[in-house]
C-alpha atoms as a PDB file:
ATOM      1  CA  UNK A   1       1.639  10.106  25.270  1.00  0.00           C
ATOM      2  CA  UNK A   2      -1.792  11.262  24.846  1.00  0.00           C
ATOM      3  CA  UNK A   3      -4.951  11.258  27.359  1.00  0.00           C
ATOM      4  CA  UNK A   4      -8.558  10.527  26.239  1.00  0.00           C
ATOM      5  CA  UNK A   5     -10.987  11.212  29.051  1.00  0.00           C
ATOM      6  CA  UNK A   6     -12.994   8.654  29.814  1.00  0.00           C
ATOM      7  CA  UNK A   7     -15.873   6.923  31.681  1.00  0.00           C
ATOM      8  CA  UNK A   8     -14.904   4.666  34.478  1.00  0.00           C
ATOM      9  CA  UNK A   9     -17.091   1.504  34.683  1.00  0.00           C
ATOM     10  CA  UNK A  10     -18.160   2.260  38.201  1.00  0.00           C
ATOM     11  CA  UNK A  11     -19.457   5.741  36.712  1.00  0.00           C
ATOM     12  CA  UNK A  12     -21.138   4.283  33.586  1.00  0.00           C
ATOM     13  CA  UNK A  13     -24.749   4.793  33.432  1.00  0.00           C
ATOM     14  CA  UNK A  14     -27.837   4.094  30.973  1.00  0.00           C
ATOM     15  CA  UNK A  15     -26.768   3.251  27.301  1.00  0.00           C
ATOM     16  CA  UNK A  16     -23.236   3.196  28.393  1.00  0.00           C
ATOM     17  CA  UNK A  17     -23.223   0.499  31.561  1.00  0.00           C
ATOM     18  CA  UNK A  18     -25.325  -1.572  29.265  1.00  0.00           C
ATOM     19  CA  UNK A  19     -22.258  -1.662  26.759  1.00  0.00           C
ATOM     20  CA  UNK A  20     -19.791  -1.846  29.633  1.00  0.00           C
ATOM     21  CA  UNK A  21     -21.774  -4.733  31.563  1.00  0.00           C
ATOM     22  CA  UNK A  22     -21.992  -6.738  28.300  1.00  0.00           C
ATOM     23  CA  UNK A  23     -18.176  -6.204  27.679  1.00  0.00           C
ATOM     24  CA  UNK A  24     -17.453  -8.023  31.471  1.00  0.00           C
ATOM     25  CA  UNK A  25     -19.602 -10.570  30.551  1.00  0.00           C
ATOM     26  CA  UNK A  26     -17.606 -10.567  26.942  1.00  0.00           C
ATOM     27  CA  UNK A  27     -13.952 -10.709  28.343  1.00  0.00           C
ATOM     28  CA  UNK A  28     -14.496 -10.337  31.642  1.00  0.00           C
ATOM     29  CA  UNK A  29     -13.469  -6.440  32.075  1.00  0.00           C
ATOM     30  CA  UNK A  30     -13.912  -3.368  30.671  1.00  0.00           C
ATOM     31  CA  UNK A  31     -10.874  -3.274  27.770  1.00  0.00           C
ATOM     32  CA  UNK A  32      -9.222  -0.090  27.438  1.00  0.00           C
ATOM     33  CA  UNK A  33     -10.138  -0.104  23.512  1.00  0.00           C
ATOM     34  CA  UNK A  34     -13.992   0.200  24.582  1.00  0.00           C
ATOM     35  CA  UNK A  35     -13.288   2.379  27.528  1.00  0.00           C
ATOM     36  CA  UNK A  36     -12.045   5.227  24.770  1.00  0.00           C
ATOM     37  CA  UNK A  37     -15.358   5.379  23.238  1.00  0.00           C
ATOM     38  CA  UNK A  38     -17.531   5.907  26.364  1.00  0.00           C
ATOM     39  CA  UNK A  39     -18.156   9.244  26.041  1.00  0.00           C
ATOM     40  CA  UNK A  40     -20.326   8.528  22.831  1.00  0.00           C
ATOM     41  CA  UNK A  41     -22.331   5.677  23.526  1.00  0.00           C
ATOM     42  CA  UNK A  42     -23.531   5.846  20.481  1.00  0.00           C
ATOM     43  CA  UNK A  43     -20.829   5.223  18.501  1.00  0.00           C
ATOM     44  CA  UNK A  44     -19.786   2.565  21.128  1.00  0.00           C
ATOM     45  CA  UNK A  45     -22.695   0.819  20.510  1.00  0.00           C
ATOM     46  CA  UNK A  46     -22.179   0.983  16.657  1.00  0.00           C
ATOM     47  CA  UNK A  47     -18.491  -0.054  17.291  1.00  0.00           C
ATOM     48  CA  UNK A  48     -19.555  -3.615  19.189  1.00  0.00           C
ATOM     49  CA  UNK A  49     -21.844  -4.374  16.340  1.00  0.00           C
ATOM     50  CA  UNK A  50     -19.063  -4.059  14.265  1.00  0.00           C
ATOM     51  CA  UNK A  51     -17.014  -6.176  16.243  1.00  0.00           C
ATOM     52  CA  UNK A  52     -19.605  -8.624  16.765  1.00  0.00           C
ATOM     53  CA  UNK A  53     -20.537  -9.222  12.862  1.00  0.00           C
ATOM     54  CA  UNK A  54     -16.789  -9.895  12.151  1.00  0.00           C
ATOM     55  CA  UNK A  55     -16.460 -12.282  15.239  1.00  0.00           C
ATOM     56  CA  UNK A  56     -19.912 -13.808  15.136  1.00  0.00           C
ATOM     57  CA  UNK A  57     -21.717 -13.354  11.956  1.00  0.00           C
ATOM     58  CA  UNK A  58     -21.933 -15.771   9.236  1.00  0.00           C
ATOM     59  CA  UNK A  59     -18.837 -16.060   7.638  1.00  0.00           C
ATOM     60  CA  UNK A  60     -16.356 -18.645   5.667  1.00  0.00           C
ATOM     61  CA  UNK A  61     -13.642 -18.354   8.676  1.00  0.00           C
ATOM     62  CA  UNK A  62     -14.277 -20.324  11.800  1.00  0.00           C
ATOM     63  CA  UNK A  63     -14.247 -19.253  14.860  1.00  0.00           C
ATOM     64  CA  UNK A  64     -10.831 -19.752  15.796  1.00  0.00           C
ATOM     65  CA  UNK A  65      -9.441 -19.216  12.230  1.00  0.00           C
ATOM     66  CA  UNK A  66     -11.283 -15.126  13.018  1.00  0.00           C
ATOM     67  CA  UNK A  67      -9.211 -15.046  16.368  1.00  0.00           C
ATOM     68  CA  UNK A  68      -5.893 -16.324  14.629  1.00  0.00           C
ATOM     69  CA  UNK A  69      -6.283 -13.353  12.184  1.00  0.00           C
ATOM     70  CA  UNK A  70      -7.705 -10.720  14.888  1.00  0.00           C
ATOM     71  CA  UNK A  71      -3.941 -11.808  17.188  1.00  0.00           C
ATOM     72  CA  UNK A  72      -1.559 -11.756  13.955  1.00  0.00           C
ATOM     73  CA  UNK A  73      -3.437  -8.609  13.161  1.00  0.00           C
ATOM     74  CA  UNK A  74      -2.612  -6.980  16.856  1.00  0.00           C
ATOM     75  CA  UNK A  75       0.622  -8.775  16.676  1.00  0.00           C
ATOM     76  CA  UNK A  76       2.069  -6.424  13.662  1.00  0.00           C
ATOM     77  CA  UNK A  77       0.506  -3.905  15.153  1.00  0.00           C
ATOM     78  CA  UNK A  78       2.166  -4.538  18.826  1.00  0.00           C
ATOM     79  CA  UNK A  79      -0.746  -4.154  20.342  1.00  0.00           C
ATOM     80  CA  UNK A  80      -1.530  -6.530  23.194  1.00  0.00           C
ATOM     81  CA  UNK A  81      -5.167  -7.093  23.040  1.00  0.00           C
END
């Protein structure tokens, strides 16, 4: 199995606790798929908007219909988040 260092939320500072405080308020944790991209903040940050346009933005999918896709998605991909 492989190991990614990363940066524990009670270590997180600056750029990175912002993205890490905003993910608790998100889902209520820190998830291990944003955990693996602490050390670059950065590309964190670009990562969430990402995530944020698909789930959020304007689009022709509700909601719900967006989180049926994003757990089928996971599903096939046995992934549990």
């Amino acid at each position: 199995m492989a190991w990614i260092e990363t940066t524990p939320p009670e270590a997180a500072e600056g750029p990175l606790k912002k993205e890490y405080d905003e993910a608790i308020i998100r889902s209520g944790g820190v998830a291990n798929v944003v955990s693996l991209s602490s050390l670059n903040p950065a590309a964190l940050s670009a990562w969430v908007g990402v995530y944020k346009a698909v789930m959020y933005g304007p689009s022709p999918l509700e909601r719900y219909e967006r989180e049926l896709v994003a757990t089928v998605v996971s599903q096939e991909n046995n992934c549990h988040y």
